[in-house]
PDB file of N, CA and C in Angstrom:
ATOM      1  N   UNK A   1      33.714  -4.236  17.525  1.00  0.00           N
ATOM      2  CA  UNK A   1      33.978  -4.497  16.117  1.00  0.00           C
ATOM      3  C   UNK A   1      35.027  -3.506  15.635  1.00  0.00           C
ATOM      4  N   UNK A   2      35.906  -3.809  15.083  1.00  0.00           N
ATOM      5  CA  UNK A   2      36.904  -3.098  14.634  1.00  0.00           C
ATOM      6  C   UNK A   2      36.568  -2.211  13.681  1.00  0.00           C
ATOM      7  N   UNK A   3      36.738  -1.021  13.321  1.00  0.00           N
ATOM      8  CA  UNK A   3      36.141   0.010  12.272  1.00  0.00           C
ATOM      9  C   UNK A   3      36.930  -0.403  10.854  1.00  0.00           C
ATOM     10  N   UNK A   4      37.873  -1.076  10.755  1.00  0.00           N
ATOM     11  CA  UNK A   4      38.157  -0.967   9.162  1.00  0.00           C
ATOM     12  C   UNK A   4      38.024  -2.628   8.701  1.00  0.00           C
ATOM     13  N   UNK A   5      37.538  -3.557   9.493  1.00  0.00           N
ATOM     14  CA  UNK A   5      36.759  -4.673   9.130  1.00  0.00           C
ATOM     15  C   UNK A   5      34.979  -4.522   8.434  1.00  0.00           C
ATOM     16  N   UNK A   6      34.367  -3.221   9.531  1.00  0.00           N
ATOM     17  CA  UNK A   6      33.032  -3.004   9.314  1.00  0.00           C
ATOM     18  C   UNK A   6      33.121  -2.697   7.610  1.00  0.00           C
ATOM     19  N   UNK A   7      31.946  -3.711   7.194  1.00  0.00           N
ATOM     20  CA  UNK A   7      31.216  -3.763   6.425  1.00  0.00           C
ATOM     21  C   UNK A   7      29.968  -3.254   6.385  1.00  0.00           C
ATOM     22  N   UNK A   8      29.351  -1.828   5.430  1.00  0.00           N
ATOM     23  CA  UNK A   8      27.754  -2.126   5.696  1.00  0.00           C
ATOM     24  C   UNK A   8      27.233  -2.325   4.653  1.00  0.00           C
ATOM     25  N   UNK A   9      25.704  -2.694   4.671  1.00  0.00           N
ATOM     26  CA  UNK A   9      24.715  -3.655   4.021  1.00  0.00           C
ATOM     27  C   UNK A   9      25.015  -3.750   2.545  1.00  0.00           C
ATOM     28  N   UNK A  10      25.634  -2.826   1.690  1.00  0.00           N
ATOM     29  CA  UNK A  10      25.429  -2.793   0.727  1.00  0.00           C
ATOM     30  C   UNK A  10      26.652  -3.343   0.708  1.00  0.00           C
ATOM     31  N   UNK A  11      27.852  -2.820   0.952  1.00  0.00           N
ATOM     32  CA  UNK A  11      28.996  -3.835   1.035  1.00  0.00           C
ATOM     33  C   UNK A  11      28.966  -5.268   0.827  1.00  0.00           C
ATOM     34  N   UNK A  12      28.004  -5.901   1.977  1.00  0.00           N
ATOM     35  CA  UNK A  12      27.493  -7.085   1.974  1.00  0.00           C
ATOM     36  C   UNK A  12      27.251  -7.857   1.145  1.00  0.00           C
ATOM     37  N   UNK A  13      26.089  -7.077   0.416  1.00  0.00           N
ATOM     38  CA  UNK A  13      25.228  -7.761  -0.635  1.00  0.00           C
ATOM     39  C   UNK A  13      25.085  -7.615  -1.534  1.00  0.00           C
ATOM     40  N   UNK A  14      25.863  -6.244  -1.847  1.00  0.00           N
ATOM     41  CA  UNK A  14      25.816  -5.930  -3.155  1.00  0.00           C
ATOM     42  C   UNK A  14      27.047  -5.691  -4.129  1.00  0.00           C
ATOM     43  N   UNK A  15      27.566  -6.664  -4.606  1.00  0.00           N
ATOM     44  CA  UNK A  15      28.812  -6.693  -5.233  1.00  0.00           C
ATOM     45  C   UNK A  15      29.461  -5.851  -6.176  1.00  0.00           C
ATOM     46  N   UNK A  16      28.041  -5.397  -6.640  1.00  0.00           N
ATOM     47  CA  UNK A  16      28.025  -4.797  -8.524  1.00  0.00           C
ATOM     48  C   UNK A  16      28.605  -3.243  -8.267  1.00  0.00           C
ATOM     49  N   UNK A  17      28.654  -2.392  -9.210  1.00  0.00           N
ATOM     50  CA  UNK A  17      29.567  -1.015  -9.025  1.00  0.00           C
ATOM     51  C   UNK A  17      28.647  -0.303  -8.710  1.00  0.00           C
ATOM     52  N   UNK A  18      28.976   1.458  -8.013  1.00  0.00           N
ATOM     53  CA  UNK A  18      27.982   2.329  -7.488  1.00  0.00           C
ATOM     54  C   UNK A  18      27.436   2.670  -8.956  1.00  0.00           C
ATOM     55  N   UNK A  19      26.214   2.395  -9.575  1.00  0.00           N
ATOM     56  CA  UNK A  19      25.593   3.322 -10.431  1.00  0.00           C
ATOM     57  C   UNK A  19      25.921   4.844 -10.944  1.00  0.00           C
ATOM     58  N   UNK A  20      26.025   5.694  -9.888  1.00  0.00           N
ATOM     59  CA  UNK A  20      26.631   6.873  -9.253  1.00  0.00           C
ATOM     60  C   UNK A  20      27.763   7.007 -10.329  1.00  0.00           C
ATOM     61  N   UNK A  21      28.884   6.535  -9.408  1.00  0.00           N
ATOM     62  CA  UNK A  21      30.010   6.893  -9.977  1.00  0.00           C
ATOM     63  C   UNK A  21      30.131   5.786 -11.353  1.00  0.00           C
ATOM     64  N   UNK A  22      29.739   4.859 -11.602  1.00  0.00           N
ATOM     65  CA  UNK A  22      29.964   4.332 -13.037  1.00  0.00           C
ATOM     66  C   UNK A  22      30.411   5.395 -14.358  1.00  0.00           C
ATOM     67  N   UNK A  23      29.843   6.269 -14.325  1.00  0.00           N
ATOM     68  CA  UNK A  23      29.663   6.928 -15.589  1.00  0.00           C
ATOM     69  C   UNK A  23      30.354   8.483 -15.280  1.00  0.00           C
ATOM     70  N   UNK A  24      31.161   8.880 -13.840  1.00  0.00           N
ATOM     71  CA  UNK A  24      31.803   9.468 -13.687  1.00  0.00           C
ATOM     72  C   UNK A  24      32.814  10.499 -14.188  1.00  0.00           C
ATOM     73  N   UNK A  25      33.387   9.318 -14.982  1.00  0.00           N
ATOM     74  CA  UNK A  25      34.949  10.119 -15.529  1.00  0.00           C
ATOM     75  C   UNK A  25      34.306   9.582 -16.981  1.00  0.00           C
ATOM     76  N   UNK A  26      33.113   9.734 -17.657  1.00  0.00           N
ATOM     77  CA  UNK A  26      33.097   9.397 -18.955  1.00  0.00           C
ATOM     78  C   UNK A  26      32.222  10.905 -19.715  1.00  0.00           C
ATOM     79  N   UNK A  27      32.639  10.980 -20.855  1.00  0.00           N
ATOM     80  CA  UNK A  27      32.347  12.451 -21.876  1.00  0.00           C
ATOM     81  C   UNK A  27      30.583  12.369 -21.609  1.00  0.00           C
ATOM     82  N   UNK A  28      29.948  11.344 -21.228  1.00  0.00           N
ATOM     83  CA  UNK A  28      28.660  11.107 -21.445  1.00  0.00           C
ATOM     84  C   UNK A  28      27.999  11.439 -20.031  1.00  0.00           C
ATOM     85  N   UNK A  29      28.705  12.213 -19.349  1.00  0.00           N
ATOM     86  CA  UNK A  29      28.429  12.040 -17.439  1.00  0.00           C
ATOM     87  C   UNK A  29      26.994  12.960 -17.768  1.00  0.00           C
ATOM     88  N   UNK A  30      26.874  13.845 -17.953  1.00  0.00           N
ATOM     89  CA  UNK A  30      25.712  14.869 -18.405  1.00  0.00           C
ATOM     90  C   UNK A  30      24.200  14.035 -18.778  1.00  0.00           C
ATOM     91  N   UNK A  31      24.925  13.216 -20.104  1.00  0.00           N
ATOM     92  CA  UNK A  31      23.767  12.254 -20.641  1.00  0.00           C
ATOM     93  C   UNK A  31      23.319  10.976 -19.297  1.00  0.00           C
ATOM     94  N   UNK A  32      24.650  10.832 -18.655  1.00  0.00           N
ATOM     95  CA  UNK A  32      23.677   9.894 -17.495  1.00  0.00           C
ATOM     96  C   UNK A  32      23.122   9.941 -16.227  1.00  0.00           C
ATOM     97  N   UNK A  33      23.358  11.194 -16.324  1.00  0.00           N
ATOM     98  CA  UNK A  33      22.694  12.182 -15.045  1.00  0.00           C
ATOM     99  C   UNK A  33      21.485  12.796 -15.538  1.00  0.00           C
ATOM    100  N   UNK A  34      21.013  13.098 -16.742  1.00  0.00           N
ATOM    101  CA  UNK A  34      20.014  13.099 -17.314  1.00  0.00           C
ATOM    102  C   UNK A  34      18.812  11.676 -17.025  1.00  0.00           C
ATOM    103  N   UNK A  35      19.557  10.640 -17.211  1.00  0.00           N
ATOM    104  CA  UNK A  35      18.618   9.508 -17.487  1.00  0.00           C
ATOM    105  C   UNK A  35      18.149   9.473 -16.312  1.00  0.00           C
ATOM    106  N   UNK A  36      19.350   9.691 -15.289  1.00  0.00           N
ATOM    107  CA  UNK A  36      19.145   9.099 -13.865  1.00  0.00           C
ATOM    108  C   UNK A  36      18.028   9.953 -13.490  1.00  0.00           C
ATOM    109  N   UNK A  37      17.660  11.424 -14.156  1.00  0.00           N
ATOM    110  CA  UNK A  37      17.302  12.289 -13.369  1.00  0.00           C
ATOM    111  C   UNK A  37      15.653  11.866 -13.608  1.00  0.00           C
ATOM    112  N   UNK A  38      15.443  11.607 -15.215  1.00  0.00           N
ATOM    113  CA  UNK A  38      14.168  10.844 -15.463  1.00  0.00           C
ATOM    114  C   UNK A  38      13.791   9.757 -14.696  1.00  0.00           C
ATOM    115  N   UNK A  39      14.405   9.114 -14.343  1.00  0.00           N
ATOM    116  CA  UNK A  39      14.288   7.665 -14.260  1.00  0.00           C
ATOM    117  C   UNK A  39      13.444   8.212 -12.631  1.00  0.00           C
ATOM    118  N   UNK A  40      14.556   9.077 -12.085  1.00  0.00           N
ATOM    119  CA  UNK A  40      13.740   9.330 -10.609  1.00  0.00           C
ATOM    120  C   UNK A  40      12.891  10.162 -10.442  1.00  0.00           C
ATOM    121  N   UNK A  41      12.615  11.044 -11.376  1.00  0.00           N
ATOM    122  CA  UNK A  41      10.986  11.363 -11.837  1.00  0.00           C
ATOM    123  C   UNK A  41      10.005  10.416 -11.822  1.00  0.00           C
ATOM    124  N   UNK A  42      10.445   9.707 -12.911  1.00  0.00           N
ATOM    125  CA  UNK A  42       9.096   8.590 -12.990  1.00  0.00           C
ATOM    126  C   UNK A  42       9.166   7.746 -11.603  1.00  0.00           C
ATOM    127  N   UNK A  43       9.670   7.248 -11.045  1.00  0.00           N
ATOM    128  CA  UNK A  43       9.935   7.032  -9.794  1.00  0.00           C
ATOM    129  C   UNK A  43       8.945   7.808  -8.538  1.00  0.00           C
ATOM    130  N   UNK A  44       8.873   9.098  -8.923  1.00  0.00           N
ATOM    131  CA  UNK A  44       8.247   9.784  -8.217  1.00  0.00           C
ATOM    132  C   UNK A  44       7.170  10.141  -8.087  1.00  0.00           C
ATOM    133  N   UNK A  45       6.508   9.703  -9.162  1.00  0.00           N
ATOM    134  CA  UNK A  45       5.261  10.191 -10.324  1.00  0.00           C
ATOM    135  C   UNK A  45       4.598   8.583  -9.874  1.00  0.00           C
ATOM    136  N   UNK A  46       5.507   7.451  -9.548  1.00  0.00           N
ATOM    137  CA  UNK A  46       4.731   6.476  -9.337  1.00  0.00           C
ATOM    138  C   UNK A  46       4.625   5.861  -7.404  1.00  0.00           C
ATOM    139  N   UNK A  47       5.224   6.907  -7.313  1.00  0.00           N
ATOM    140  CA  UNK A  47       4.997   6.640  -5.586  1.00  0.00           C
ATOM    141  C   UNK A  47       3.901   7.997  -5.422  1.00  0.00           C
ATOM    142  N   UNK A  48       3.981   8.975  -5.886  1.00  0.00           N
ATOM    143  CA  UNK A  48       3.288   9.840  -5.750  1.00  0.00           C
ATOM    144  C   UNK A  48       1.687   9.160  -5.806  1.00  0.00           C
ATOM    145  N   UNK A  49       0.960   8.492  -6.946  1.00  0.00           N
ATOM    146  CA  UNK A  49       0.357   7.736  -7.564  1.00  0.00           C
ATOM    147  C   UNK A  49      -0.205   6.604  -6.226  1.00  0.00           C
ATOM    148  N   UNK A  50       0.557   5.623  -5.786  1.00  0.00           N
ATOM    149  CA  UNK A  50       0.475   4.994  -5.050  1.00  0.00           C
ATOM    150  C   UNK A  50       0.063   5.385  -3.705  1.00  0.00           C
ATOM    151  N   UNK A  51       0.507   6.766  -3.134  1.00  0.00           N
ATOM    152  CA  UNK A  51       0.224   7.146  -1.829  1.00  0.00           C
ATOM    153  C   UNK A  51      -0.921   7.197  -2.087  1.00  0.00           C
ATOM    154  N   UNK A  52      -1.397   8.514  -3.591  1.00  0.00           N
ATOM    155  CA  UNK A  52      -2.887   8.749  -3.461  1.00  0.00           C
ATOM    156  C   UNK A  52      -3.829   7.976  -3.137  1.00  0.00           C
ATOM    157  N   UNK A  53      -3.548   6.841  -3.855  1.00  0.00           N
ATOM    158  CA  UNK A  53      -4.470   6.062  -4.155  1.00  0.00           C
ATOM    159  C   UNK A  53      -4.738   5.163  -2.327  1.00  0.00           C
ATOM    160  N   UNK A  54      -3.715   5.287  -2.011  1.00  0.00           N
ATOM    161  CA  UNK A  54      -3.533   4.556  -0.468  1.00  0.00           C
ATOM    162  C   UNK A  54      -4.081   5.956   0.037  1.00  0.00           C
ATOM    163  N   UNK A  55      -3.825   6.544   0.686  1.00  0.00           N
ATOM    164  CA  UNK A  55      -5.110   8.186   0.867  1.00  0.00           C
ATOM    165  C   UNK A  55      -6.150   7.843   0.956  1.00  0.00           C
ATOM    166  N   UNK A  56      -6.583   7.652  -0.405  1.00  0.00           N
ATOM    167  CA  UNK A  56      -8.099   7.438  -1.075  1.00  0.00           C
ATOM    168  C   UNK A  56      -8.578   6.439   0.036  1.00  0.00           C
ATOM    169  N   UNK A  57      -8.232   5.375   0.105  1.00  0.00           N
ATOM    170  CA  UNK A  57      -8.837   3.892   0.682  1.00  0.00           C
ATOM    171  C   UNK A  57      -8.762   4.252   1.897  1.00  0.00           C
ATOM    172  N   UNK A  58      -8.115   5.032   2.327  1.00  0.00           N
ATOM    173  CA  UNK A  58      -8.056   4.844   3.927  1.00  0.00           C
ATOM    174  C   UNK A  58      -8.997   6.156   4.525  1.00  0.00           C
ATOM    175  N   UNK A  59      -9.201   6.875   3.492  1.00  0.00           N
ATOM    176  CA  UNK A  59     -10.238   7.983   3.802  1.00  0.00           C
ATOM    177  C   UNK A  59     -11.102   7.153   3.587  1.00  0.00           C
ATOM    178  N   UNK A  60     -11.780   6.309   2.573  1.00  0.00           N
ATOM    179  CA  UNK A  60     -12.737   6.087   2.702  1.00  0.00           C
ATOM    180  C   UNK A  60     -13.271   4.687   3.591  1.00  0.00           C
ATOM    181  N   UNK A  61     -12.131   3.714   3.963  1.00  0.00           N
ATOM    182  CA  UNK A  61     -12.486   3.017   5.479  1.00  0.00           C
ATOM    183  C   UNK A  61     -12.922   3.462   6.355  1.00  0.00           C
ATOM    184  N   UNK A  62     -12.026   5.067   6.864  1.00  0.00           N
ATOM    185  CA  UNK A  62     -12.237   5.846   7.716  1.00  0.00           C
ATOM    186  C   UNK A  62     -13.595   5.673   7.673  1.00  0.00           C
ATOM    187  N   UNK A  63     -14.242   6.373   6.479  1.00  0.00           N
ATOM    188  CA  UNK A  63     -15.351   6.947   6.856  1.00  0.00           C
ATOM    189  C   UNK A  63     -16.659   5.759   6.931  1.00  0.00           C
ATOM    190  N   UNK A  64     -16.150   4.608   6.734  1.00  0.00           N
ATOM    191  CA  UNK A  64     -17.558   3.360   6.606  1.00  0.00           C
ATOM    192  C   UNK A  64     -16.915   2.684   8.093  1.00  0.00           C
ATOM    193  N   UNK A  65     -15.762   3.010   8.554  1.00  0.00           N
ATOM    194  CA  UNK A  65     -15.497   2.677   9.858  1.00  0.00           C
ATOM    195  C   UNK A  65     -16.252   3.477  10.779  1.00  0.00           C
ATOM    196  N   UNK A  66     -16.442   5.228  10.815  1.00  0.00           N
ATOM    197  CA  UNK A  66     -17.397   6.197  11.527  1.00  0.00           C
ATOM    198  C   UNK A  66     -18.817   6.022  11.205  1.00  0.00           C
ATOM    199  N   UNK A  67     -18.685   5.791  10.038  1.00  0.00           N
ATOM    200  CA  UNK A  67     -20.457   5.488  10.090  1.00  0.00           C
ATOM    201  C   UNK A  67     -21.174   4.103  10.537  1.00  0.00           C
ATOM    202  N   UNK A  68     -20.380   3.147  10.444  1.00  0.00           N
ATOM    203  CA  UNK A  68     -20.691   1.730  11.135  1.00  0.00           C
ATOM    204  C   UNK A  68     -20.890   2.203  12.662  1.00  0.00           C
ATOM    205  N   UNK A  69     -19.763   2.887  13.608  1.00  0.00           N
ATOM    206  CA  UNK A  69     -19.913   3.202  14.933  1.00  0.00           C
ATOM    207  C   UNK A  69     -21.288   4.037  15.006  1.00  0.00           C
ATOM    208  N   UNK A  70     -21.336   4.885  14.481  1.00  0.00           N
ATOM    209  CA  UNK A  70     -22.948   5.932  14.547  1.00  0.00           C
ATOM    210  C   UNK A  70     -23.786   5.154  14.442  1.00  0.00           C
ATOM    211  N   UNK A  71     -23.961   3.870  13.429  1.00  0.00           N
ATOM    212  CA  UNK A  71     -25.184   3.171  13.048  1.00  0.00           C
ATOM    213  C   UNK A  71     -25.261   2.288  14.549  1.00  0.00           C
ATOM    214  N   UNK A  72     -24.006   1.976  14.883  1.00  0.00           N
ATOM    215  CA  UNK A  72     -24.250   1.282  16.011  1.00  0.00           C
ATOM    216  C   UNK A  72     -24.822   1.567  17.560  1.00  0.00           C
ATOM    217  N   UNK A  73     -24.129   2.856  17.984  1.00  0.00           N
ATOM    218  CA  UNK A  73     -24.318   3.784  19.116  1.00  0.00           C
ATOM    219  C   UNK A  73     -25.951   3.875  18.459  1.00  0.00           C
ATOM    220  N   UNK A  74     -26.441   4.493  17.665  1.00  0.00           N
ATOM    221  CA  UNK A  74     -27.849   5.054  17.543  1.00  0.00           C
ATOM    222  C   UNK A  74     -28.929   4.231  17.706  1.00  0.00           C
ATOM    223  N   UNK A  75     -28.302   2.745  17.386  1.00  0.00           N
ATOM    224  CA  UNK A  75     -29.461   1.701  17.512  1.00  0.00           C
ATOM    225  C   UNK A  75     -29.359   1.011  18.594  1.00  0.00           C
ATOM    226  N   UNK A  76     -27.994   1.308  19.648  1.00  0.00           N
ATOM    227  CA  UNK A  76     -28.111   1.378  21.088  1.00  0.00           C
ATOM    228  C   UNK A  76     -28.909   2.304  21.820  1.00  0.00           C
ATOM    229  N   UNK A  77     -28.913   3.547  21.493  1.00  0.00           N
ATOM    230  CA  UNK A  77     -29.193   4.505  22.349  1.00  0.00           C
ATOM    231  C   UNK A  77     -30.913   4.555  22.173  1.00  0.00           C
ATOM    232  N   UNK A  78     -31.590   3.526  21.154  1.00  0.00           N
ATOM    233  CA  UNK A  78     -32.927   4.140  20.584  1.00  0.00           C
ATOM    234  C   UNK A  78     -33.641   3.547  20.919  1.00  0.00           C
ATOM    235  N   UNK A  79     -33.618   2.037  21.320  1.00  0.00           N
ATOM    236  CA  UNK A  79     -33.698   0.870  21.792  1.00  0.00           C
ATOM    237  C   UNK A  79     -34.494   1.581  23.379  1.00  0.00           C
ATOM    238  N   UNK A  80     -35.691   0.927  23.566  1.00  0.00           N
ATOM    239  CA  UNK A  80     -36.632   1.384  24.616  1.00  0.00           C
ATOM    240  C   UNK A  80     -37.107  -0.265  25.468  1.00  0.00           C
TER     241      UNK A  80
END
């Protein structure tokens, strides 16, 4: 593939301007590096949120997954 044909993904598919540099060369660059900076806070605050909660569930499968095996082994092993 020739290097100044390559296109990547965003090239592709995404037509619209870099977000990024939009607001670049404008008196307001401060104010939109601000927003951006919130915006990926809350962003963060809601993946943060989401892992926990994915954490949570999988600790507690874990643990009705270990105790199903114990209930099982014990009522193998008791069995006469």
């Amino acid at each position: 593939m020739d290097g100044n044909n390559y296109n990547s993904w965003a090239d592709q598919w995404d037509d619209g301007p870099d977000p990024v540099t939009v607001g670049s060369g404008n008196k307001n660059s401060s104010n939109n590096s601000t927003k951006y900076k919130q915006k990926l806070g809350e962003g963060f605050g809601k993946t943060k949120a989401v892992a926990s909660t994915g954490v949570k569930k999988l600790k507690d499968g874990t643990s009705v997954g270990l105790q199903w095996i114990k209930t099982k082994y014990s009522k193998a092993t008791h069995k006469h």
